[in-house]
Protein backbone atom coordinates (compact mmCIF):
# COMPACT_ATOMS: atom_id res chain seq x y z
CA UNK A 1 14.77 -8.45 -14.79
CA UNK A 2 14.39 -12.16 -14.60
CA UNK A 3 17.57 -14.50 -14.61
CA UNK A 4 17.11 -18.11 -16.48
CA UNK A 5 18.57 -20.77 -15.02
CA UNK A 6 21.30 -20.73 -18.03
CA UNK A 7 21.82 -17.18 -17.03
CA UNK A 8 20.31 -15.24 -19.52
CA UNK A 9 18.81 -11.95 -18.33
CA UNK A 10 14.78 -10.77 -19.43
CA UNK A 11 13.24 -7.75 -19.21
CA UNK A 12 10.04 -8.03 -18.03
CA UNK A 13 6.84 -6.59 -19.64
CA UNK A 14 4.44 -4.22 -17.33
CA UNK A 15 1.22 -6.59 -17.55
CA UNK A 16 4.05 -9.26 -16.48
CA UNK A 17 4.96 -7.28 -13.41
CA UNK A 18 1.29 -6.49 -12.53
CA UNK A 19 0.34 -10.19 -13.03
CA UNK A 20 3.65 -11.52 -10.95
CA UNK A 21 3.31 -9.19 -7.65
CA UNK A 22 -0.87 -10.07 -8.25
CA UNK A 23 0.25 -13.69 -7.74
CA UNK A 24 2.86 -12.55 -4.71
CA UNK A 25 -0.50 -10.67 -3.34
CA UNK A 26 -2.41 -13.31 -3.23
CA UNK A 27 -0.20 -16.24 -1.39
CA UNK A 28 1.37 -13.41 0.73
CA UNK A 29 -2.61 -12.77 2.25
CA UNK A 30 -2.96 -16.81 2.83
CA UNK A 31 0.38 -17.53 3.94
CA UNK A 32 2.22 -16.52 7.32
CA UNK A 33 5.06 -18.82 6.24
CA UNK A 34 5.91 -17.28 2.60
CA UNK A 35 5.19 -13.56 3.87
CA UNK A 36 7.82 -14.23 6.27
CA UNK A 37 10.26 -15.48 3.64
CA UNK A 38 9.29 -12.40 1.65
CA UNK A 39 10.37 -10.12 4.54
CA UNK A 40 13.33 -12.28 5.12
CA UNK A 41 14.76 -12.32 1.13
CA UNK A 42 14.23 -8.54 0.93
CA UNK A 43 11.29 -8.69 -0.75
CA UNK A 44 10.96 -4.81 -0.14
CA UNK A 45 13.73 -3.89 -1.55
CA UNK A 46 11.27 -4.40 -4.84
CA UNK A 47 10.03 -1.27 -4.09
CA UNK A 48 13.56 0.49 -4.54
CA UNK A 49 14.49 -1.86 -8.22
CA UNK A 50 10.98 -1.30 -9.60
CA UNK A 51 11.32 2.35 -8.89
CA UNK A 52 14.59 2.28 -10.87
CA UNK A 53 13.46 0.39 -13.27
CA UNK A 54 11.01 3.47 -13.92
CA UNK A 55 14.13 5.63 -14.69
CA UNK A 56 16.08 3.11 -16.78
CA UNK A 57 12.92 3.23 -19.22
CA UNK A 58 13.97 6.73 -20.12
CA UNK A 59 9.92 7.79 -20.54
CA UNK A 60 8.08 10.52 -18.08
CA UNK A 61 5.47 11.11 -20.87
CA UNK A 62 1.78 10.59 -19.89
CA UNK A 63 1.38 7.21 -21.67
CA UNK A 64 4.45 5.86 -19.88
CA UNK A 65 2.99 7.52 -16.20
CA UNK A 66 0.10 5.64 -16.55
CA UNK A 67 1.94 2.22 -17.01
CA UNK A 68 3.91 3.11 -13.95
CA UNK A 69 0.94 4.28 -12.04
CA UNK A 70 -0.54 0.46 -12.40
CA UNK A 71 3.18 -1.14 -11.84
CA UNK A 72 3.62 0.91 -8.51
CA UNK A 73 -0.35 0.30 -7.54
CA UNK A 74 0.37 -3.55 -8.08
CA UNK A 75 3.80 -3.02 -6.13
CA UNK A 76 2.57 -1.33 -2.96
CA UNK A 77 -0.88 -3.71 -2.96
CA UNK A 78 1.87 -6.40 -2.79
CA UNK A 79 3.77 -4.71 0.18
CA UNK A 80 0.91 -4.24 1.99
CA UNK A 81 0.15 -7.88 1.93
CA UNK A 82 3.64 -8.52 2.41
CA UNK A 83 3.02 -6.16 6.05
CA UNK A 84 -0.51 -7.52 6.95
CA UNK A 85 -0.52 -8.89 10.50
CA UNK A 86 3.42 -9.34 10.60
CA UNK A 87 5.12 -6.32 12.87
CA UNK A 88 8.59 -7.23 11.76
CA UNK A 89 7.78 -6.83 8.15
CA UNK A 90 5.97 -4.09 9.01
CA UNK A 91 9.22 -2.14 10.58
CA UNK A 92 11.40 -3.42 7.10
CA UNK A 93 8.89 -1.89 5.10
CA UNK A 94 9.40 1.33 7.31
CA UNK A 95 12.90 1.61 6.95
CA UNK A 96 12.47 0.64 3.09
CA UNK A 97 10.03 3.97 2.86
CA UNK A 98 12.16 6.32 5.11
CA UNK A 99 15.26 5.86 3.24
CA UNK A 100 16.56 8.72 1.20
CA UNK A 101 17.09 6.37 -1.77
CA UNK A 102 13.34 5.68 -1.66
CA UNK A 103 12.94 9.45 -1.78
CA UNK A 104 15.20 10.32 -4.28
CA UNK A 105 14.22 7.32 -6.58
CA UNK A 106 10.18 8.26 -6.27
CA UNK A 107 10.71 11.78 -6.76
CA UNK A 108 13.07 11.27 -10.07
CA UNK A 109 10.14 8.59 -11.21
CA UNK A 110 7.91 10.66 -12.35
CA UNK A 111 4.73 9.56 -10.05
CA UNK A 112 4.83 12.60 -7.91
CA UNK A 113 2.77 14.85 -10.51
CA UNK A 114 -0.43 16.79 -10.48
CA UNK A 115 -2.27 13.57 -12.30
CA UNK A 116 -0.79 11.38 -9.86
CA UNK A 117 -0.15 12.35 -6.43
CA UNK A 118 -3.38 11.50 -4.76
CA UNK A 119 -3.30 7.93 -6.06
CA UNK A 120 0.71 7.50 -4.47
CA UNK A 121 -0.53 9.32 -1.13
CA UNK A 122 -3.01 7.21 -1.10
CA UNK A 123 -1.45 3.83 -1.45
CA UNK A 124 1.96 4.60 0.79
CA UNK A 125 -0.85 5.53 3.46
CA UNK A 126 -2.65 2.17 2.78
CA UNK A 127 -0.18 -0.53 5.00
CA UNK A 128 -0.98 2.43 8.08
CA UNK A 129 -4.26 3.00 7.53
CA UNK A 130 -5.12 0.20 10.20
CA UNK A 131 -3.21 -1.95 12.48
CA UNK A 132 -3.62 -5.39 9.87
CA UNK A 133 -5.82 -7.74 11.53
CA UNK A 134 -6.73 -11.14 10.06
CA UNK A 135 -10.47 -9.88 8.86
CA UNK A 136 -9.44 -6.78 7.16
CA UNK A 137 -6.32 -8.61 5.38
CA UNK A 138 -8.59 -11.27 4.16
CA UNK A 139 -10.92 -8.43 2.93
CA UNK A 140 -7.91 -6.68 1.52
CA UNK A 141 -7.04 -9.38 -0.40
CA UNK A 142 -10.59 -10.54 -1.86
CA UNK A 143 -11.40 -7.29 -2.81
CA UNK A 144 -7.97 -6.06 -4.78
CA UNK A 145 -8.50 -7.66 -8.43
């Protein structure tokens, strides 16, 4: 949801999603300064809305999986970023993934299916793959489209 300045409330498309938290990515990889205002506003609590968001749409068909599969691959690219190099955004992105809510809200999503499983291992694993120096970051972020 996006809120207009008058108010008004907007749904946001998928490709709109995938091309917002793209942006995020990107200035979160070259910027100390706006990754620490994105641990700082809660930007992780993204991760618990979008999931949500999956449930509100009503739709666990394979068409719909797919469109979530590239929402939550754009969403957890961004929270790595929003970890690299930064230990204190690394511990709120922690506590964001232990939570029960976080559990309850992936499970009910859908994303934890045969098709799909690998791919979500894979990309919670990502942000602790390596302890985030500068270099890989930067190659993290050149190489993500």
């Amino acid at each position: 949801m996006v809120t207009s300045d008058s108010g008004h409330q907007y749904k946001l498309q998928s490709d709109a999603k995938c091309d917002t938290m793209g942006t995020l990515w990107r200035i979160l990889g070259v910027n100390n300064g706006a990754q620490r205002v994105f641990g700082e506003a809660t930007g992780f609590s993204l991760l618990l809305t979008t999931l949500h968001s999956f449930q509100g749409d009503g739709h666990s068909e394979e068409p719909f999986l797919l469109v979530y599969i590239k929402v939550f691959t754009y969403l957890l690219r961004l929270m790595t970023a929003g970890v690299c190099g930064n230990t204190i955004n690394r511990t709120k992105l922690h506590a964001t993934i232990s939570s029960h809510t976080f559990y309850d809200l992936l499970s009910e999503s859908g994303l934890l299916c045969v098709d799909y499983e690998k791919q979500v291992i894979r990309l919670l694993l990502e942000p602790a793959q390596k302890f985030f120096s500068k270099a890989y970051c930067f190659e993290f972020i050149t190489r993500f489209p």
